[in-house]
PDB file of N, CA and C in Angstrom:
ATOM      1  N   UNK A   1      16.033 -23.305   7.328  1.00  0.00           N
ATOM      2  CA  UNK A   1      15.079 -22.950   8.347  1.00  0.00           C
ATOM      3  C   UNK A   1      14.234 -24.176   8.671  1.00  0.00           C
ATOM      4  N   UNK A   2      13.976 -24.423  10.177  1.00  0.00           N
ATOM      5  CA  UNK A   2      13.421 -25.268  10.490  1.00  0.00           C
ATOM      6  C   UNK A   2      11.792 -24.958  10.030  1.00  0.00           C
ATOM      7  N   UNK A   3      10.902 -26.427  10.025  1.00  0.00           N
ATOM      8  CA  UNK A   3       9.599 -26.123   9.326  1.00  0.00           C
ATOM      9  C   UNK A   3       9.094 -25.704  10.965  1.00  0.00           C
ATOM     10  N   UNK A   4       9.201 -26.559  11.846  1.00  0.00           N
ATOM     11  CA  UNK A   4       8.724 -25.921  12.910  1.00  0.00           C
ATOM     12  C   UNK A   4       9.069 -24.593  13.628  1.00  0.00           C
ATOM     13  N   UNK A   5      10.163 -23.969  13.266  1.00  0.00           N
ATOM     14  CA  UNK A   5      10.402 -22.852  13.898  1.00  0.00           C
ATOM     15  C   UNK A   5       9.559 -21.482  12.535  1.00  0.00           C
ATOM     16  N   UNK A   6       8.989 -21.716  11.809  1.00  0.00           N
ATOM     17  CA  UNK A   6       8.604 -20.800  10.571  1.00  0.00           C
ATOM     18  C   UNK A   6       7.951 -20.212  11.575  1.00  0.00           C
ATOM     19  N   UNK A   7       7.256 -19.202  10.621  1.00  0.00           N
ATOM     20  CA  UNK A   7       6.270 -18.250  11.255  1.00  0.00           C
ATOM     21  C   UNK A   7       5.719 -17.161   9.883  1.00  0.00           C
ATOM     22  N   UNK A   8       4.479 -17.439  10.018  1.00  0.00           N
ATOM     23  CA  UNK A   8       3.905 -16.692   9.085  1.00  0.00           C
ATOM     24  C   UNK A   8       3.254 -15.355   9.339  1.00  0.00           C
ATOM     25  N   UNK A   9       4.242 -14.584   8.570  1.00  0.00           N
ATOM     26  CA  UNK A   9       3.667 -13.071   8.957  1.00  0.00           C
ATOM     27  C   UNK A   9       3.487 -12.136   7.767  1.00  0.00           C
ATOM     28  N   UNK A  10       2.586 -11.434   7.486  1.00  0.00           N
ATOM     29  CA  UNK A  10       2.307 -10.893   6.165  1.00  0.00           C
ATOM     30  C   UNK A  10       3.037  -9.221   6.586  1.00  0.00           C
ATOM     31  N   UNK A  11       3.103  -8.523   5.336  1.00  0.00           N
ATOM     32  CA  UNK A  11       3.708  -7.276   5.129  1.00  0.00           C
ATOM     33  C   UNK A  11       3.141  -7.121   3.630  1.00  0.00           C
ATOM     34  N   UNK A  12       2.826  -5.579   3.573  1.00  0.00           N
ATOM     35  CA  UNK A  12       2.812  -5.142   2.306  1.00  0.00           C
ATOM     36  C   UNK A  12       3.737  -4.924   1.726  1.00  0.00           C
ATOM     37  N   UNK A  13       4.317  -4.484   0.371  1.00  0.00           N
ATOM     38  CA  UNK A  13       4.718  -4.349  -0.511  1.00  0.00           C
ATOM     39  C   UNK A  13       4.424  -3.619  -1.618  1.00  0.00           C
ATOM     40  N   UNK A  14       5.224  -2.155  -1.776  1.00  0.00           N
ATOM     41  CA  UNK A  14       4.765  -1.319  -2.946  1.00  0.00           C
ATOM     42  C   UNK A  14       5.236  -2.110  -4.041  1.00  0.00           C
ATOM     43  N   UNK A  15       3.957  -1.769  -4.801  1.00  0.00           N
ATOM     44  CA  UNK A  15       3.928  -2.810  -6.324  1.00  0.00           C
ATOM     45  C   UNK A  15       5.571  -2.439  -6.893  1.00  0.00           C
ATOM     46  N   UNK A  16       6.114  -1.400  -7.068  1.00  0.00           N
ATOM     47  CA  UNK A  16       7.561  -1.837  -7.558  1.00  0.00           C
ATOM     48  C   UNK A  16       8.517  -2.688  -6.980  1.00  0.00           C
ATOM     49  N   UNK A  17       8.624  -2.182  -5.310  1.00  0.00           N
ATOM     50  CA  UNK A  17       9.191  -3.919  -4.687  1.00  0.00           C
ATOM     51  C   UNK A  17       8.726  -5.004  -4.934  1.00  0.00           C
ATOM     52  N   UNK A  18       7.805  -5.097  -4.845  1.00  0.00           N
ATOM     53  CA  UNK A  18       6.654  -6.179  -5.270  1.00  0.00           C
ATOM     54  C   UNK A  18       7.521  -6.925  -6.512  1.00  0.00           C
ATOM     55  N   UNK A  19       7.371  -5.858  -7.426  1.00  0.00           N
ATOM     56  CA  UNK A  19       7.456  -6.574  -8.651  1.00  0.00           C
ATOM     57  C   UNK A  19       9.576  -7.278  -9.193  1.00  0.00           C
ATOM     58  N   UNK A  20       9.932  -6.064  -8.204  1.00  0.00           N
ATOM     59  CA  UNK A  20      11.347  -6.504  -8.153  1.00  0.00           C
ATOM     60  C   UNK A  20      11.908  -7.666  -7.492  1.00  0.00           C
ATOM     61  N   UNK A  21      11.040  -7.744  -6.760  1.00  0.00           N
ATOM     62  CA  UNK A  21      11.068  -9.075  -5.492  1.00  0.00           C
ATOM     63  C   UNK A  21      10.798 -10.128  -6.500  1.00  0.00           C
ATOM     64  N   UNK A  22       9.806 -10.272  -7.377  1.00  0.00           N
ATOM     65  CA  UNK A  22       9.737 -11.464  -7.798  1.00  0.00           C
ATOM     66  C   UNK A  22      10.017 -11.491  -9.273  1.00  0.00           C
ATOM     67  N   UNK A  23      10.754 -10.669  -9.448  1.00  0.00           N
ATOM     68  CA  UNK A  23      11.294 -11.109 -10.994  1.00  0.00           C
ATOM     69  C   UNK A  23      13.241 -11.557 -10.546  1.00  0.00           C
ATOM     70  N   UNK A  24      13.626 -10.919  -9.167  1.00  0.00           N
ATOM     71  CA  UNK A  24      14.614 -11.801  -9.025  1.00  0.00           C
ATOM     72  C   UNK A  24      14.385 -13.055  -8.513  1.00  0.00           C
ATOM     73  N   UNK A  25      13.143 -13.440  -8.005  1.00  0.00           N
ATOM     74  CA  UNK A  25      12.993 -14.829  -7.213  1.00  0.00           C
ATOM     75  C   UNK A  25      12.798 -16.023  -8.726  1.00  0.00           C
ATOM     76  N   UNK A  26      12.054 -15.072  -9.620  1.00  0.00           N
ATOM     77  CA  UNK A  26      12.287 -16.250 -11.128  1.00  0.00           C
ATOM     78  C   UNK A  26      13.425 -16.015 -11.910  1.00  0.00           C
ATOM     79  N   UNK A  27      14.309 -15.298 -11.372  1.00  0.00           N
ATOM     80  CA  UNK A  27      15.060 -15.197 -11.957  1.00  0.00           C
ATOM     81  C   UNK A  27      16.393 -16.416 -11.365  1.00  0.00           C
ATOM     82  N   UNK A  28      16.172 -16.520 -10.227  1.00  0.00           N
ATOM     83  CA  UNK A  28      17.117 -17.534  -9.280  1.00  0.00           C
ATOM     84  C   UNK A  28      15.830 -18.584  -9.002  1.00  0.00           C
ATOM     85  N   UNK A  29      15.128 -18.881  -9.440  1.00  0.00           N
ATOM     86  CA  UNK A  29      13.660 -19.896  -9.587  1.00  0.00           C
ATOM     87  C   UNK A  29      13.884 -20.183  -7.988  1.00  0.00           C
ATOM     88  N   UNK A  30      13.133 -19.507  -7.306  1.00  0.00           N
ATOM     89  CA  UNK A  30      12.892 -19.112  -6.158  1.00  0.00           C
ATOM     90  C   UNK A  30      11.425 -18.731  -6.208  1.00  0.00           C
ATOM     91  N   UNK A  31      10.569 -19.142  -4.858  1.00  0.00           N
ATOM     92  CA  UNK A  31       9.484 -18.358  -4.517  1.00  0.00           C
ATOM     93  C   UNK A  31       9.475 -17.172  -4.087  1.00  0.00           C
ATOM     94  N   UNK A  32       8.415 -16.118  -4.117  1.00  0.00           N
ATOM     95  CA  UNK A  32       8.544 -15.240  -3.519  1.00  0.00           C
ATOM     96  C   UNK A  32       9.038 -14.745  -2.452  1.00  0.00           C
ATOM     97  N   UNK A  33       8.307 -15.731  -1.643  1.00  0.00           N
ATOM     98  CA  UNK A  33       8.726 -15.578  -0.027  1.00  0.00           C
ATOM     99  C   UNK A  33      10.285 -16.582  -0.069  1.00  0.00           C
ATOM    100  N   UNK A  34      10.775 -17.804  -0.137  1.00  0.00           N
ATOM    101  CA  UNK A  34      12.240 -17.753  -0.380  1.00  0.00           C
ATOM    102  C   UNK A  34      12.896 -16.346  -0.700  1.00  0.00           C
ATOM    103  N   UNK A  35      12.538 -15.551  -1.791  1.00  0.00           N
ATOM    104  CA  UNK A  35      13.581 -14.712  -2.082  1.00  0.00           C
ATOM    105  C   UNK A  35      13.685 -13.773  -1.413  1.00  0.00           C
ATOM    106  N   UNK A  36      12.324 -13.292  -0.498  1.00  0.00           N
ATOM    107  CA  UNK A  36      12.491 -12.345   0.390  1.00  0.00           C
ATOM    108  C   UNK A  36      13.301 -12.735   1.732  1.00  0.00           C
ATOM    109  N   UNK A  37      12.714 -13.937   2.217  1.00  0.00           N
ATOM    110  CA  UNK A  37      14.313 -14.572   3.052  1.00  0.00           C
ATOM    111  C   UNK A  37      15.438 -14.836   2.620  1.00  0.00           C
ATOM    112  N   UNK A  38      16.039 -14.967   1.815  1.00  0.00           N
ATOM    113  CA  UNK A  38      17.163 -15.148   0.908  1.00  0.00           C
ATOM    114  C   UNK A  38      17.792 -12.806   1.052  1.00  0.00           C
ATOM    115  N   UNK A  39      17.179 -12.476   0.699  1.00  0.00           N
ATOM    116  CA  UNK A  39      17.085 -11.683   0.504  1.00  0.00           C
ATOM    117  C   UNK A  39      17.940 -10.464   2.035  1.00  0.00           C
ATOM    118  N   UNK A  40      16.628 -11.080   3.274  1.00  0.00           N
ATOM    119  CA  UNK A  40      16.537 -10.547   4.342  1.00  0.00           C
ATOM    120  C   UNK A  40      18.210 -11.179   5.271  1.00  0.00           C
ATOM    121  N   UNK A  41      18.111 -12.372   4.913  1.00  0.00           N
ATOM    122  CA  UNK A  41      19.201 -13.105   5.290  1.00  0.00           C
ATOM    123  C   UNK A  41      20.820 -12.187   4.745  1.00  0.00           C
ATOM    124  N   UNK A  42      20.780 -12.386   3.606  1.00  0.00           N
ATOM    125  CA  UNK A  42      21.582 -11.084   3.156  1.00  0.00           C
ATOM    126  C   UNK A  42      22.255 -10.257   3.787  1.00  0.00           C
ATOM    127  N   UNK A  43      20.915  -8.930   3.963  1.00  0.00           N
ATOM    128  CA  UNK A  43      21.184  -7.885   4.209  1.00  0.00           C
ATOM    129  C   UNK A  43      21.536  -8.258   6.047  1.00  0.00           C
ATOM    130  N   UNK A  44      21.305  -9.386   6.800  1.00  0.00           N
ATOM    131  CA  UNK A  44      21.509  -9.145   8.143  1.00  0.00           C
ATOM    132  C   UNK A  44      23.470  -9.776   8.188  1.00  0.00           C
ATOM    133  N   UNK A  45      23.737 -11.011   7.047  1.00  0.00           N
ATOM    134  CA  UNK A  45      24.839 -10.962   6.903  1.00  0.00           C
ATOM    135  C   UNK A  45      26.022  -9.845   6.681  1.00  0.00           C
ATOM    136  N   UNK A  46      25.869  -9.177   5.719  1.00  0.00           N
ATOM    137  CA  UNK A  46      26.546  -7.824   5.810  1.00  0.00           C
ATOM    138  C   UNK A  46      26.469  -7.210   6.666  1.00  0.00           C
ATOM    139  N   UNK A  47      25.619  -6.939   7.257  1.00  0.00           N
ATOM    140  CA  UNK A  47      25.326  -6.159   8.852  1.00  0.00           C
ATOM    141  C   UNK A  47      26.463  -6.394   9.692  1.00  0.00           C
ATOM    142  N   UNK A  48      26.369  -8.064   9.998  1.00  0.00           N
ATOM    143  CA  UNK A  48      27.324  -8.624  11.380  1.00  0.00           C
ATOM    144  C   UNK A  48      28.789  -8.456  10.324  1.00  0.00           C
ATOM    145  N   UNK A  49      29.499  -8.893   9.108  1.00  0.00           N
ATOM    146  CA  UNK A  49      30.590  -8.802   8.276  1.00  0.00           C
ATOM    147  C   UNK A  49      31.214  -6.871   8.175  1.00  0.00           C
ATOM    148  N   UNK A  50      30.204  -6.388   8.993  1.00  0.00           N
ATOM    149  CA  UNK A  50      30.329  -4.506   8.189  1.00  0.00           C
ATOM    150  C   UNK A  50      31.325  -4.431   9.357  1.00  0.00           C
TER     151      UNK A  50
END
């Protein structure tokens, strides 16, 4: 991702996503937000592959 094309946008998170979100992001030593794009990226790949 380009640094200039980012965009910062907040969302909540129930503390169990929350907490699932970032025990796989240390688990692949990833930031939070990486793993939620990592993550989001994913699920839109399977989407277009389904």
């Amino acid at each position: 991702m380009e640094k200039d094309s980012s965009l910062v946008k907040s969302i909540r998170f129930p503390k169990e996503l929350k907490e699932k979100v970032q025990a796989s992001a240390e688990k692949e030593t990833r930031t939070f937000s990486a793993q939620v794009i990592h993550i989001i990226k994913k699920y839109y790949e399977l989407q277009e592959n389904a």
